[in-house]
C-alpha atoms as a PDB file:
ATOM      1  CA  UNK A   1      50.985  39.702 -50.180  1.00  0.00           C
ATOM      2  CA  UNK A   2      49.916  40.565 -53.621  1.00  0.00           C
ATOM      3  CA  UNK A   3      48.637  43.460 -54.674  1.00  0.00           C
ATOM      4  CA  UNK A   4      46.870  44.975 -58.006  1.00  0.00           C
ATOM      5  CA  UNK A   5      48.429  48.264 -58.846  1.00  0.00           C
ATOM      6  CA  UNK A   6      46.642  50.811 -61.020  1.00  0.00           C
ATOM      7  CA  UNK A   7      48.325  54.169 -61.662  1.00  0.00           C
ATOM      8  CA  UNK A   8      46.757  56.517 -63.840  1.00  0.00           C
ATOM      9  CA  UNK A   9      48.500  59.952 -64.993  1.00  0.00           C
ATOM     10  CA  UNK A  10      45.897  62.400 -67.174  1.00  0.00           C
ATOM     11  CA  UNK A  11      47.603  65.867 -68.791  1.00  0.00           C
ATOM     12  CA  UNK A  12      44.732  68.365 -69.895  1.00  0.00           C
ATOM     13  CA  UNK A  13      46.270  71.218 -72.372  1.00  0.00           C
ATOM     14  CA  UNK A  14      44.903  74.285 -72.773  1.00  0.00           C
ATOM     15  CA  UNK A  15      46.427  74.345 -76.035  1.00  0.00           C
ATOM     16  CA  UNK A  16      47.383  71.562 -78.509  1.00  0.00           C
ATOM     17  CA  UNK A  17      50.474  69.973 -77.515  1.00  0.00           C
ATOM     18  CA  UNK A  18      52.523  69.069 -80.843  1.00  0.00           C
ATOM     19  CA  UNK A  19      55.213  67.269 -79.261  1.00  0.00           C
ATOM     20  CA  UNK A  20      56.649  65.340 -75.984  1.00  0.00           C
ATOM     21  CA  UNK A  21      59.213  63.470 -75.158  1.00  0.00           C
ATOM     22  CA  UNK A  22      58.996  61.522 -71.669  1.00  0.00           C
ATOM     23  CA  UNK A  23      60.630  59.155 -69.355  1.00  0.00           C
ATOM     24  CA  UNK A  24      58.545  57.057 -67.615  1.00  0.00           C
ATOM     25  CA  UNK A  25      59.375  54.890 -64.795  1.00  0.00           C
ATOM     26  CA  UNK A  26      56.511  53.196 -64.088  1.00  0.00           C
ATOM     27  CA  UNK A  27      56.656  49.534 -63.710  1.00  0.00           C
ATOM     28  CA  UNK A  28      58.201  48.244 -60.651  1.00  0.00           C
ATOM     29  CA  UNK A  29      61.733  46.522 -60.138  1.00  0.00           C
ATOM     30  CA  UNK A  30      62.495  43.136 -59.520  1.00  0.00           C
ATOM     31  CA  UNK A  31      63.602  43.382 -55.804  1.00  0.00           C
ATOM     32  CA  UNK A  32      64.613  40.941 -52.968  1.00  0.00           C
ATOM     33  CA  UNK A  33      61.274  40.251 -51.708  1.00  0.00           C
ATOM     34  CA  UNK A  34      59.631  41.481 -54.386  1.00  0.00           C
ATOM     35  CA  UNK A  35      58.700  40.101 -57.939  1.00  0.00           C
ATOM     36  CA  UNK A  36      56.355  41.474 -61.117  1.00  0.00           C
ATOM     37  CA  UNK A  37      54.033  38.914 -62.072  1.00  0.00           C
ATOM     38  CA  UNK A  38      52.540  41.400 -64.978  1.00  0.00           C
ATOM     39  CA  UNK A  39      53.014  44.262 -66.468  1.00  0.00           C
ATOM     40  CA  UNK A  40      51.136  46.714 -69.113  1.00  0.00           C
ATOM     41  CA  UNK A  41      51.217  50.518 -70.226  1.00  0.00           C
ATOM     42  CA  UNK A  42      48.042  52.082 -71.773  1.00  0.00           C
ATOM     43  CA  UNK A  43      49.125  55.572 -73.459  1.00  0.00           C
ATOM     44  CA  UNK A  44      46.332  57.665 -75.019  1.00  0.00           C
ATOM     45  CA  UNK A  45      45.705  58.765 -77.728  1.00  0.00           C
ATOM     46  CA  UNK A  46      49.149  56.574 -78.138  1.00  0.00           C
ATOM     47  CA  UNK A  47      52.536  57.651 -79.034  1.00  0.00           C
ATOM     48  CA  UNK A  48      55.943  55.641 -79.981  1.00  0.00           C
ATOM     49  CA  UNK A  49      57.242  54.348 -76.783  1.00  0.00           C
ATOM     50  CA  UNK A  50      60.846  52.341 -76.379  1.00  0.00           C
ATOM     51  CA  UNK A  51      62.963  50.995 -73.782  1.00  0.00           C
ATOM     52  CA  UNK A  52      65.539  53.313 -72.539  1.00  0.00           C
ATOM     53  CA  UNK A  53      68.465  53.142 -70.452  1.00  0.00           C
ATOM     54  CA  UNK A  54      68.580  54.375 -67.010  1.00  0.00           C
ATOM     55  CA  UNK A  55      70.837  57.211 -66.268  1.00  0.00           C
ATOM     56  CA  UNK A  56      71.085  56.438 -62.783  1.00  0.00           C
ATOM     57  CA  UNK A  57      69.963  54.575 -60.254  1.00  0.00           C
ATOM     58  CA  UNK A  58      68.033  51.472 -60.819  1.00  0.00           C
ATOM     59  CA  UNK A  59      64.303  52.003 -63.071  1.00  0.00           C
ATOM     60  CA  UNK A  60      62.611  50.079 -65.821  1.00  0.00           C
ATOM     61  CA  UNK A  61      62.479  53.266 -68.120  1.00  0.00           C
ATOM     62  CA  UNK A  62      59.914  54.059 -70.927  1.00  0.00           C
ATOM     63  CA  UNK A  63      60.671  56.746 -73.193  1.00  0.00           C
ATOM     64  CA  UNK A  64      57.346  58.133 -74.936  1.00  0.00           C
ATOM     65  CA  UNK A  65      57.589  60.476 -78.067  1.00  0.00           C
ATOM     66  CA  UNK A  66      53.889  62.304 -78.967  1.00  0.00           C
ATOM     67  CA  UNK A  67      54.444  63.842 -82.294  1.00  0.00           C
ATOM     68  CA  UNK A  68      50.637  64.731 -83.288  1.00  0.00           C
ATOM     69  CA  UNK A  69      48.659  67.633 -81.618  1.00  0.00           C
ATOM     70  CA  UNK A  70      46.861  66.014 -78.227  1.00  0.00           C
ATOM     71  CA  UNK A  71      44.782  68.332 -75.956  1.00  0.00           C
ATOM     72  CA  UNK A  72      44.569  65.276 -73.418  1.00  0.00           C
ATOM     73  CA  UNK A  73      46.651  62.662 -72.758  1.00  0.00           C
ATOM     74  CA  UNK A  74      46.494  59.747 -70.358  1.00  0.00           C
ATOM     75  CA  UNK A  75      49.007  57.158 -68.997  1.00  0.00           C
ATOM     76  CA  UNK A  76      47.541  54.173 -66.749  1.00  0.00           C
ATOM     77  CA  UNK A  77      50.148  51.857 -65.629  1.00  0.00           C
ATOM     78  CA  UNK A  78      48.953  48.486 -64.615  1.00  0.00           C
ATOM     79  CA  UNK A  79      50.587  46.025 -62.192  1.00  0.00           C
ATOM     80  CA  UNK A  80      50.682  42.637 -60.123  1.00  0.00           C
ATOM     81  CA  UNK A  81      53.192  42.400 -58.176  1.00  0.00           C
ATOM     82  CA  UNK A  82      53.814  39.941 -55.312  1.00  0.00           C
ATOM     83  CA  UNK A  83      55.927  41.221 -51.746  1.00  0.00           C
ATOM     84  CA  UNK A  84      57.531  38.596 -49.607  1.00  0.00           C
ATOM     85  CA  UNK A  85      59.567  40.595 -47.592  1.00  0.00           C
ATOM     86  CA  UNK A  86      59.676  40.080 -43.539  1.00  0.00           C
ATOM     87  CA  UNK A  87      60.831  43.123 -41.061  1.00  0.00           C
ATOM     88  CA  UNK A  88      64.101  43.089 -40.946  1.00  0.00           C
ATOM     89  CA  UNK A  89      65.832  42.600 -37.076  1.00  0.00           C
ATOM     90  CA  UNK A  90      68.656  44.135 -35.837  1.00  0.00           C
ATOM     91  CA  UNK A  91      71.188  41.838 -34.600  1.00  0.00           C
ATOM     92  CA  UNK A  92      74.554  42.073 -32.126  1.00  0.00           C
ATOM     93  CA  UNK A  93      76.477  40.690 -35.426  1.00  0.00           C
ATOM     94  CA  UNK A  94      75.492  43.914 -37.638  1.00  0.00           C
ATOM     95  CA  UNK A  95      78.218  46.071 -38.521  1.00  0.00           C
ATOM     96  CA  UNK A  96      78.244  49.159 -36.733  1.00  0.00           C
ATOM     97  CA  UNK A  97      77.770  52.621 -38.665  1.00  0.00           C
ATOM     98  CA  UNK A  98      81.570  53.800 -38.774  1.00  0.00           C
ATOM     99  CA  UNK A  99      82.342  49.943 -40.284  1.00  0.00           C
ATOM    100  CA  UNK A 100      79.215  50.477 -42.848  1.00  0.00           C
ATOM    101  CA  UNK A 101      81.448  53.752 -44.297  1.00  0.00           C
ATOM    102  CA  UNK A 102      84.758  52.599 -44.329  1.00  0.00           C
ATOM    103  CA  UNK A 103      82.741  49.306 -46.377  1.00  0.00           C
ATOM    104  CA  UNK A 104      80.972  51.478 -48.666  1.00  0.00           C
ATOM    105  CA  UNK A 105      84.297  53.712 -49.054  1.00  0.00           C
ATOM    106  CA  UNK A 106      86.354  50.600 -50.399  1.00  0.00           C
ATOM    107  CA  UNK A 107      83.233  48.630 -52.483  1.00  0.00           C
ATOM    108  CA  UNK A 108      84.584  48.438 -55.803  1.00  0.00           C
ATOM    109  CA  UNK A 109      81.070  47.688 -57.065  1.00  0.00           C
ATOM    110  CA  UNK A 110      80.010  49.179 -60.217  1.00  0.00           C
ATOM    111  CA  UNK A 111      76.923  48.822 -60.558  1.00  0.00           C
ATOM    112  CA  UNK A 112      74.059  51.010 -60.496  1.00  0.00           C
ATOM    113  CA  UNK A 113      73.514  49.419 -56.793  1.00  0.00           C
ATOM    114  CA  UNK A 114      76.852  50.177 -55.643  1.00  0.00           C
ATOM    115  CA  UNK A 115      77.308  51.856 -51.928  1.00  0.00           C
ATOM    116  CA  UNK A 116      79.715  54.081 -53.450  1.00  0.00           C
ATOM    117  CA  UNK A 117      77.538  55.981 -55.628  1.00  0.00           C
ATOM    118  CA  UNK A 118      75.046  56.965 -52.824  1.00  0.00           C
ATOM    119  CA  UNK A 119      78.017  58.163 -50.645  1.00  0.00           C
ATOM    120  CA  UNK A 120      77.807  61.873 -51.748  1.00  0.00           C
ATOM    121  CA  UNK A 121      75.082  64.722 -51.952  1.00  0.00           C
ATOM    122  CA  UNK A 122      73.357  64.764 -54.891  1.00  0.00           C
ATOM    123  CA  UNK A 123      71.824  67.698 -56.978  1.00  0.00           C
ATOM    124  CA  UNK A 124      68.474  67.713 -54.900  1.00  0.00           C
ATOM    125  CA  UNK A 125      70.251  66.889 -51.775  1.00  0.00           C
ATOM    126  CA  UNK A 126      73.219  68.371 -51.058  1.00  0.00           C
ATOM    127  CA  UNK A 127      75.403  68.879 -47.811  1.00  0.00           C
ATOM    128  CA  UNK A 128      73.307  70.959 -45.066  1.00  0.00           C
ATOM    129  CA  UNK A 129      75.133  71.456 -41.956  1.00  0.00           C
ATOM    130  CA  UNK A 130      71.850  71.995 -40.122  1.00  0.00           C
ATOM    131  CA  UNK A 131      70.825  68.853 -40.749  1.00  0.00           C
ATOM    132  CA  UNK A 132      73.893  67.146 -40.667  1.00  0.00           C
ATOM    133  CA  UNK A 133      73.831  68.402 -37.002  1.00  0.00           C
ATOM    134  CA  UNK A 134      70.365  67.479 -36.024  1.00  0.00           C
ATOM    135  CA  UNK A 135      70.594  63.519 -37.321  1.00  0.00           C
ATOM    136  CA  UNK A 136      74.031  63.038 -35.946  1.00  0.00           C
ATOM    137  CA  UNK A 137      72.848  62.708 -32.626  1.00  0.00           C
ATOM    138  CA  UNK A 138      71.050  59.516 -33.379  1.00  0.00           C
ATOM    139  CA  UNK A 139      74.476  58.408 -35.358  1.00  0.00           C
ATOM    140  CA  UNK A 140      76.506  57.598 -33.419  1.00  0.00           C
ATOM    141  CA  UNK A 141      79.064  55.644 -35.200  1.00  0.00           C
ATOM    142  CA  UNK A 142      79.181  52.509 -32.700  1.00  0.00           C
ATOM    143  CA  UNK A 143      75.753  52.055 -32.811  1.00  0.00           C
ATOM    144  CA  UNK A 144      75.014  49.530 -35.159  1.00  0.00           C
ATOM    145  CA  UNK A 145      73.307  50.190 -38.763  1.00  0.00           C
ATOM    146  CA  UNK A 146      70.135  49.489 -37.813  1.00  0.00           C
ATOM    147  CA  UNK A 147      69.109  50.400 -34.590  1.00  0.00           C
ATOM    148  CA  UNK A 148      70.740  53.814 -35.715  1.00  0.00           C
ATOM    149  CA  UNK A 149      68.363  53.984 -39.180  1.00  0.00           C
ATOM    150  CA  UNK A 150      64.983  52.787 -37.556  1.00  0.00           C
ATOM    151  CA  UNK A 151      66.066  55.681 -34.384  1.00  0.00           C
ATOM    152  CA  UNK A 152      66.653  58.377 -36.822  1.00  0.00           C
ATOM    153  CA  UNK A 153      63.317  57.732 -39.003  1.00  0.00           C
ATOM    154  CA  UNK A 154      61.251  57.421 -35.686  1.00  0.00           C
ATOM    155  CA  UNK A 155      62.934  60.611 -34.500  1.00  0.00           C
ATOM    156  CA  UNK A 156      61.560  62.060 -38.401  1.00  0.00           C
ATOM    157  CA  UNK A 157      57.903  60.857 -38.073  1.00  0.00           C
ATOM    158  CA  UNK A 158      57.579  62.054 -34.267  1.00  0.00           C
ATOM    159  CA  UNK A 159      58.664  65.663 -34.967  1.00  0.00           C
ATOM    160  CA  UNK A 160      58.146  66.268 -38.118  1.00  0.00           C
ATOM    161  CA  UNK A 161      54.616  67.077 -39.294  1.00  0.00           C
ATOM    162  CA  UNK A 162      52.992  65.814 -42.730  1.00  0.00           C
ATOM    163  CA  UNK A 163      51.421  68.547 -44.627  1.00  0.00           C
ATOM    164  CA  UNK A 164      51.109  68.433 -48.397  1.00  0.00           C
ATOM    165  CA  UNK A 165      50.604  72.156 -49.112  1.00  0.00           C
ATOM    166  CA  UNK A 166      54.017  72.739 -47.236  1.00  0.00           C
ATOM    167  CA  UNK A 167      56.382  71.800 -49.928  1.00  0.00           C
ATOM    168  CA  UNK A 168      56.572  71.479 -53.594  1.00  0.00           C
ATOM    169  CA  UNK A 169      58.209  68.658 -55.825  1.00  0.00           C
ATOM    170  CA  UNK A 170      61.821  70.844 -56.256  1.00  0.00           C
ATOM    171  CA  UNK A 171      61.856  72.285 -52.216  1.00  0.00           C
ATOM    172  CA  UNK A 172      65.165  71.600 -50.552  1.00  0.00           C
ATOM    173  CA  UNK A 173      65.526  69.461 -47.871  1.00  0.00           C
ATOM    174  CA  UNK A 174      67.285  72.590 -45.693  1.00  0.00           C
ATOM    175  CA  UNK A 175      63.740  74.482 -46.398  1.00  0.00           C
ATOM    176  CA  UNK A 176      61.724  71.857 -44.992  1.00  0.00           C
ATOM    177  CA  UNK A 177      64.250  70.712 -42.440  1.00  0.00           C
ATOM    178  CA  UNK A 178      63.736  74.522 -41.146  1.00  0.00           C
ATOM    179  CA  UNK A 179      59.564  74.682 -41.253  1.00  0.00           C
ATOM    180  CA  UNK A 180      58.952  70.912 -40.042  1.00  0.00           C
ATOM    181  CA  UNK A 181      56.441  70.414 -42.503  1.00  0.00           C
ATOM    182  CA  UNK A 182      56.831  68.084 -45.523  1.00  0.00           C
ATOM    183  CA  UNK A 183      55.939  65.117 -47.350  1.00  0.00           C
ATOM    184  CA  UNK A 184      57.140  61.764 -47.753  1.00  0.00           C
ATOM    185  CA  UNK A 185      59.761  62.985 -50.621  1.00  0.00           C
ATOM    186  CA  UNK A 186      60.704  65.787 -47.713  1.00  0.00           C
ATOM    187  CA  UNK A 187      60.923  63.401 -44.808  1.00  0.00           C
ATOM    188  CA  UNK A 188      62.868  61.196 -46.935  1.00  0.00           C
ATOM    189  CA  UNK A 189      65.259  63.444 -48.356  1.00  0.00           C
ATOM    190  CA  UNK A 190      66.318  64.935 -45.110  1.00  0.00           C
ATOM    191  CA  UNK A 191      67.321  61.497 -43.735  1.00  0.00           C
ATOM    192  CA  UNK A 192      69.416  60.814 -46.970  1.00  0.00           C
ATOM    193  CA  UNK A 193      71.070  63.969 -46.056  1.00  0.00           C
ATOM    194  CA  UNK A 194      72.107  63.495 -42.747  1.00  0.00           C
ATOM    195  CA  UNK A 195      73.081  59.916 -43.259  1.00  0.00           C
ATOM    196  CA  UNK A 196      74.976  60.930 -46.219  1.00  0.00           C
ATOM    197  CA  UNK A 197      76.915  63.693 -44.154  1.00  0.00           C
ATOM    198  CA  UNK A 198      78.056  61.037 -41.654  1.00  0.00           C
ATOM    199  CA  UNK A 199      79.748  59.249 -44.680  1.00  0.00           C
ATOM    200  CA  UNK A 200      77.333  56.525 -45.036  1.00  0.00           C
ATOM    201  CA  UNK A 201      75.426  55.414 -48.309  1.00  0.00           C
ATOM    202  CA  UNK A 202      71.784  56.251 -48.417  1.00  0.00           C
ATOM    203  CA  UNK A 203      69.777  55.948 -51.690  1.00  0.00           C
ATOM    204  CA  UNK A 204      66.363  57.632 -52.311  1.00  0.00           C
ATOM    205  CA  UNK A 205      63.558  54.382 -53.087  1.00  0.00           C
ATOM    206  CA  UNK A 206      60.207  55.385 -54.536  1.00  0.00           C
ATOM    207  CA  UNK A 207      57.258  53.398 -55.103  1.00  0.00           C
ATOM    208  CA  UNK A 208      53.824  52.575 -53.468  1.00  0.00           C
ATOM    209  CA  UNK A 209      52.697  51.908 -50.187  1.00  0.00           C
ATOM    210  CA  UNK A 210      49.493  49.878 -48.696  1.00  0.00           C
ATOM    211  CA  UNK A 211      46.992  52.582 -46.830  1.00  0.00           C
ATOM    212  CA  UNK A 212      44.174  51.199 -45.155  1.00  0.00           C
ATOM    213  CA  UNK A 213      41.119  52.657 -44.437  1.00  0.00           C
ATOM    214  CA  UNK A 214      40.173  54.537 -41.309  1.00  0.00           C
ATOM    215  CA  UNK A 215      37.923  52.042 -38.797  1.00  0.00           C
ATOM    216  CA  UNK A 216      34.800  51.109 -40.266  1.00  0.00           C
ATOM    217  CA  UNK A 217      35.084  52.675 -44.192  1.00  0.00           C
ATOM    218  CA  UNK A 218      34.962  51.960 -46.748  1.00  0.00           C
ATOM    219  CA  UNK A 219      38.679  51.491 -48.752  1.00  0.00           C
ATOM    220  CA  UNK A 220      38.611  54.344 -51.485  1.00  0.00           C
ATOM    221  CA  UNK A 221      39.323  53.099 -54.969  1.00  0.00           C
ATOM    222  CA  UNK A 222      42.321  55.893 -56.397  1.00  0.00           C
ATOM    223  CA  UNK A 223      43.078  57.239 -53.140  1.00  0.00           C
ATOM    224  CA  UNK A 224      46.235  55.779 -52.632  1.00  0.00           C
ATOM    225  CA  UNK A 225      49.608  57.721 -53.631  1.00  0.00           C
ATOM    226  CA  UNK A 226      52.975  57.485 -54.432  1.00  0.00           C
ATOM    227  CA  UNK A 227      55.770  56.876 -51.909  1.00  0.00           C
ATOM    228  CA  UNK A 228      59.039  57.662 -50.961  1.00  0.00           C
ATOM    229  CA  UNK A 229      61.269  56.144 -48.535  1.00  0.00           C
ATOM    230  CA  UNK A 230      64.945  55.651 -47.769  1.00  0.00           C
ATOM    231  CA  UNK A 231      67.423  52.677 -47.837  1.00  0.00           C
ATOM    232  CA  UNK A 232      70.459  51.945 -46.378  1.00  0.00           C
ATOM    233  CA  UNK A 233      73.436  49.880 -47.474  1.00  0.00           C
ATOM    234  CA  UNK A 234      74.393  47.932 -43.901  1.00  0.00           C
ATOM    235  CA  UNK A 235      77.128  46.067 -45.149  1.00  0.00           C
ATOM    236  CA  UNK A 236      77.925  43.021 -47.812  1.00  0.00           C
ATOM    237  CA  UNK A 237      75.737  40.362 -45.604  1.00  0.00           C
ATOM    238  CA  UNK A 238      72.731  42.567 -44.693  1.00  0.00           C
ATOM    239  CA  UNK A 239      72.508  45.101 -48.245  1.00  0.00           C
ATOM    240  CA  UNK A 240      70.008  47.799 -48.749  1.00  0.00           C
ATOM    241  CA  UNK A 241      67.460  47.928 -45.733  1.00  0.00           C
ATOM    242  CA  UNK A 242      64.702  50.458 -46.263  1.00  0.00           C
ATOM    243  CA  UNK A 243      63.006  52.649 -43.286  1.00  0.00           C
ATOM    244  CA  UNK A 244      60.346  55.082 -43.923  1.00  0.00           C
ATOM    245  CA  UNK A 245      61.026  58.188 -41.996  1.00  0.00           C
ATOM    246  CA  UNK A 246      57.338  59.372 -42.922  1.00  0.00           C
ATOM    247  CA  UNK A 247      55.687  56.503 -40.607  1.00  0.00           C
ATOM    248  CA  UNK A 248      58.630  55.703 -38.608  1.00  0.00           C
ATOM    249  CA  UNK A 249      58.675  51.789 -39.695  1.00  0.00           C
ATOM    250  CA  UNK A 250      60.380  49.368 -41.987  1.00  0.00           C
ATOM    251  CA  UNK A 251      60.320  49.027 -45.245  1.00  0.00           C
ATOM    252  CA  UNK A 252      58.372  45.371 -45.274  1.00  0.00           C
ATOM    253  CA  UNK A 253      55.375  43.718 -47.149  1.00  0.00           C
ATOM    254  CA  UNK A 254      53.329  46.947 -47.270  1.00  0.00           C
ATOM    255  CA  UNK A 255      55.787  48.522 -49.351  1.00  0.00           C
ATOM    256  CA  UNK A 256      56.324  48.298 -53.220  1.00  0.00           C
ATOM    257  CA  UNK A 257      59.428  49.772 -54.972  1.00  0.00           C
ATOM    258  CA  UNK A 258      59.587  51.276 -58.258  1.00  0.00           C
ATOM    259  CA  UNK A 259      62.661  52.889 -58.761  1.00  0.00           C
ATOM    260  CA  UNK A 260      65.624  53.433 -56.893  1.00  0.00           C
ATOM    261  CA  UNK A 261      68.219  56.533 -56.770  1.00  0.00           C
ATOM    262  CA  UNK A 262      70.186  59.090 -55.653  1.00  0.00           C
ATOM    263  CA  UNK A 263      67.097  61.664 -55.013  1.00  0.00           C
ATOM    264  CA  UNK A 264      64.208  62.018 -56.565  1.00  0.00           C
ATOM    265  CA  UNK A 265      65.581  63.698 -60.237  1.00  0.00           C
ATOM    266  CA  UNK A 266      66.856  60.023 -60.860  1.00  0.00           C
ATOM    267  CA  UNK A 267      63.510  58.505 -60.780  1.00  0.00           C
ATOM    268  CA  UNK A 268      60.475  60.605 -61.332  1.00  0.00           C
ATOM    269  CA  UNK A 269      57.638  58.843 -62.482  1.00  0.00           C
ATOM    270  CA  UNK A 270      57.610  61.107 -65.573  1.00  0.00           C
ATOM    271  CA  UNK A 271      59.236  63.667 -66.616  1.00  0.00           C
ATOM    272  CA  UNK A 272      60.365  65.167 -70.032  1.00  0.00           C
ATOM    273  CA  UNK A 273      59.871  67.869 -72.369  1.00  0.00           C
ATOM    274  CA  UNK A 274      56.392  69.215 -73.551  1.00  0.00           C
ATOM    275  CA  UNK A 275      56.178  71.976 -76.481  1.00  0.00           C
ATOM    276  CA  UNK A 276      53.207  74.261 -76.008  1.00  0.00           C
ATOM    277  CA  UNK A 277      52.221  77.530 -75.789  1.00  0.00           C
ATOM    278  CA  UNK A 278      49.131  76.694 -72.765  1.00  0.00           C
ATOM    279  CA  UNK A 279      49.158  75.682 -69.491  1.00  0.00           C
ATOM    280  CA  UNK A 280      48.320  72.299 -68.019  1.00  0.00           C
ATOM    281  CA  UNK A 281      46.630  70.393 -65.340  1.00  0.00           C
ATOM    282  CA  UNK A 282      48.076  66.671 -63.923  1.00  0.00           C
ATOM    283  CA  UNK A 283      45.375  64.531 -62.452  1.00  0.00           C
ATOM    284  CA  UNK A 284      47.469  61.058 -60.630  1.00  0.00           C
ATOM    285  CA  UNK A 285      45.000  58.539 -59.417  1.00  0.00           C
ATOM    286  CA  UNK A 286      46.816  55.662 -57.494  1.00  0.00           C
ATOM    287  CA  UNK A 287      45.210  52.240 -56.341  1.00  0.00           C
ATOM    288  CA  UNK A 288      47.029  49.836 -54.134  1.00  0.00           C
ATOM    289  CA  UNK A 289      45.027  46.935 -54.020  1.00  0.00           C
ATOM    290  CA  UNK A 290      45.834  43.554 -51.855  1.00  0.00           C
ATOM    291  CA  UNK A 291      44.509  40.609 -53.776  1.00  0.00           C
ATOM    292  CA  UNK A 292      45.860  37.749 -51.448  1.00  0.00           C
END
């Protein structure tokens, strides 16, 4: 499938802003299953923009510098990318969860991919016994990688319950854990956390996803969103598999990744510093457009 990817950002000031500094992780990754065709960044007024390093994780980053007064400012990133990528099937072969630890425990990977680095809470996720609790019943660690990932994110969609004025972009996964209520980031984050507190490596994956229009409507240009979803490292042969605990499925051809890390601090689509004296107002308009 390819798909046409338009993500617009717009920042309205109440006050001149004389200078920003941002990180933008925007364009997607090159991922199994997954390739970039094109690629462009529209910044207005305009600014200096550079390549930058990620700190963690894996992200094409952007770093932006506005040094002249703006009372508006708008980033569209523009994208075609192509997914190839078929639903993965558990198997009899796959290593089972407890072999998937000890694995991860002796990779001597260092790279930004490694199992080792997604082994331990990070500082938006961190250790929650509740929760630890609650997902180790579908952990057992016999059952094999993934049957036990695609159990644990069905369990998430069925009795959790999506509701975007629930939770804000820095709530804890304990706080929505407790209430029920989240979003994707939410749902996703509380899986990460339980698999990480049975000692297995779970990285936080963000990106878009394909919605499609309720029976007989129209598809709504800019009413798609941002995603978040959850991948697990099953061993040297299988890799990262993703499951998204929000719809209880696969991570497969409807899905496009972005960025990958340990929680959502790694990879924010922007973030940075902003010297003002107003307040502001973020407008994100996201289109998710299949093209063939």
């Amino acid at each position: 499938m390819r798909y046409a990817i338009r993500h617009v950002t717009r920042f309205d000031y109440d006050e001149p802003v004389a200078f920003a500094r941002c990180n933008l992780r925007l364009e997607p990754i090159e991922w199994p299953g997954q390739r970039v065709e094109r690629y462009a960044l529209t910044i207005l007024p305009g600014g200096r923009t550079k390549p930058a390093r990620a700190q963690a994780g894996l992200a094409n980053v952007v770093r932006l510098v506005i040094e002249s007064a703006v009372e508006v400012l708008t980033i569209e990133s523009v994208a075609d990318v192509v997914v190839e990528r078929l639903i993965p099937m558990p198997d009899p072969s796959d290593p089972t969860l407890r072999e998937i630890g000890e694995m991860a425990r002796a990779s001597r990977d260092l790279s930004a991919l490694s199992p080792a680095a997604y082994l331990f809470p990070s500082p938006r996720i961190p250790i929650d016994d509740g929760i630890a609790d609650w997902c180790a019943q579908e952990l057992d660690p016999e059952r094999g990688g993934l049957v036990a990932a695609i159990a644990l994110a069905q369990r998430i969609q069925r009795e959790f319950a999506f509701d975007p004025a629930a939770t804000l972009v820095d709530t804890l996964p304990a706080e929505a854990f407790a209430n029920r209520h989240g979003v994707c980031q939410d749902f996703a984050q509380i899986m990460i956390c339980g698999l990480r507190a049975a000692g297995l490596p779970a990285a936080y994956a963000s990106g878009y996803l394909r919605t499609l229009p309720p029976p007989g409507e129209e598809r709504l240009v800019g009413a798609d969103a941002t995603h978040a979803w959850v991948l697990l490292w099953c061993g040297p042969t299988r890799g990262w598999i993703g499951v998204d605990p929000t719809n209880g499925i696969w991570m497969a051809e409807d899905h496009v990744i972005v960025a990958i890390g340990r929680d959502y601090g790694d990879i924010a689509p922007i973030d940075g510093v902003v010297l003002g004296s107003g307040a502001q107002a973020m407008d994100v308009s996201v289109d998710v457009a299949p093209v063939g």
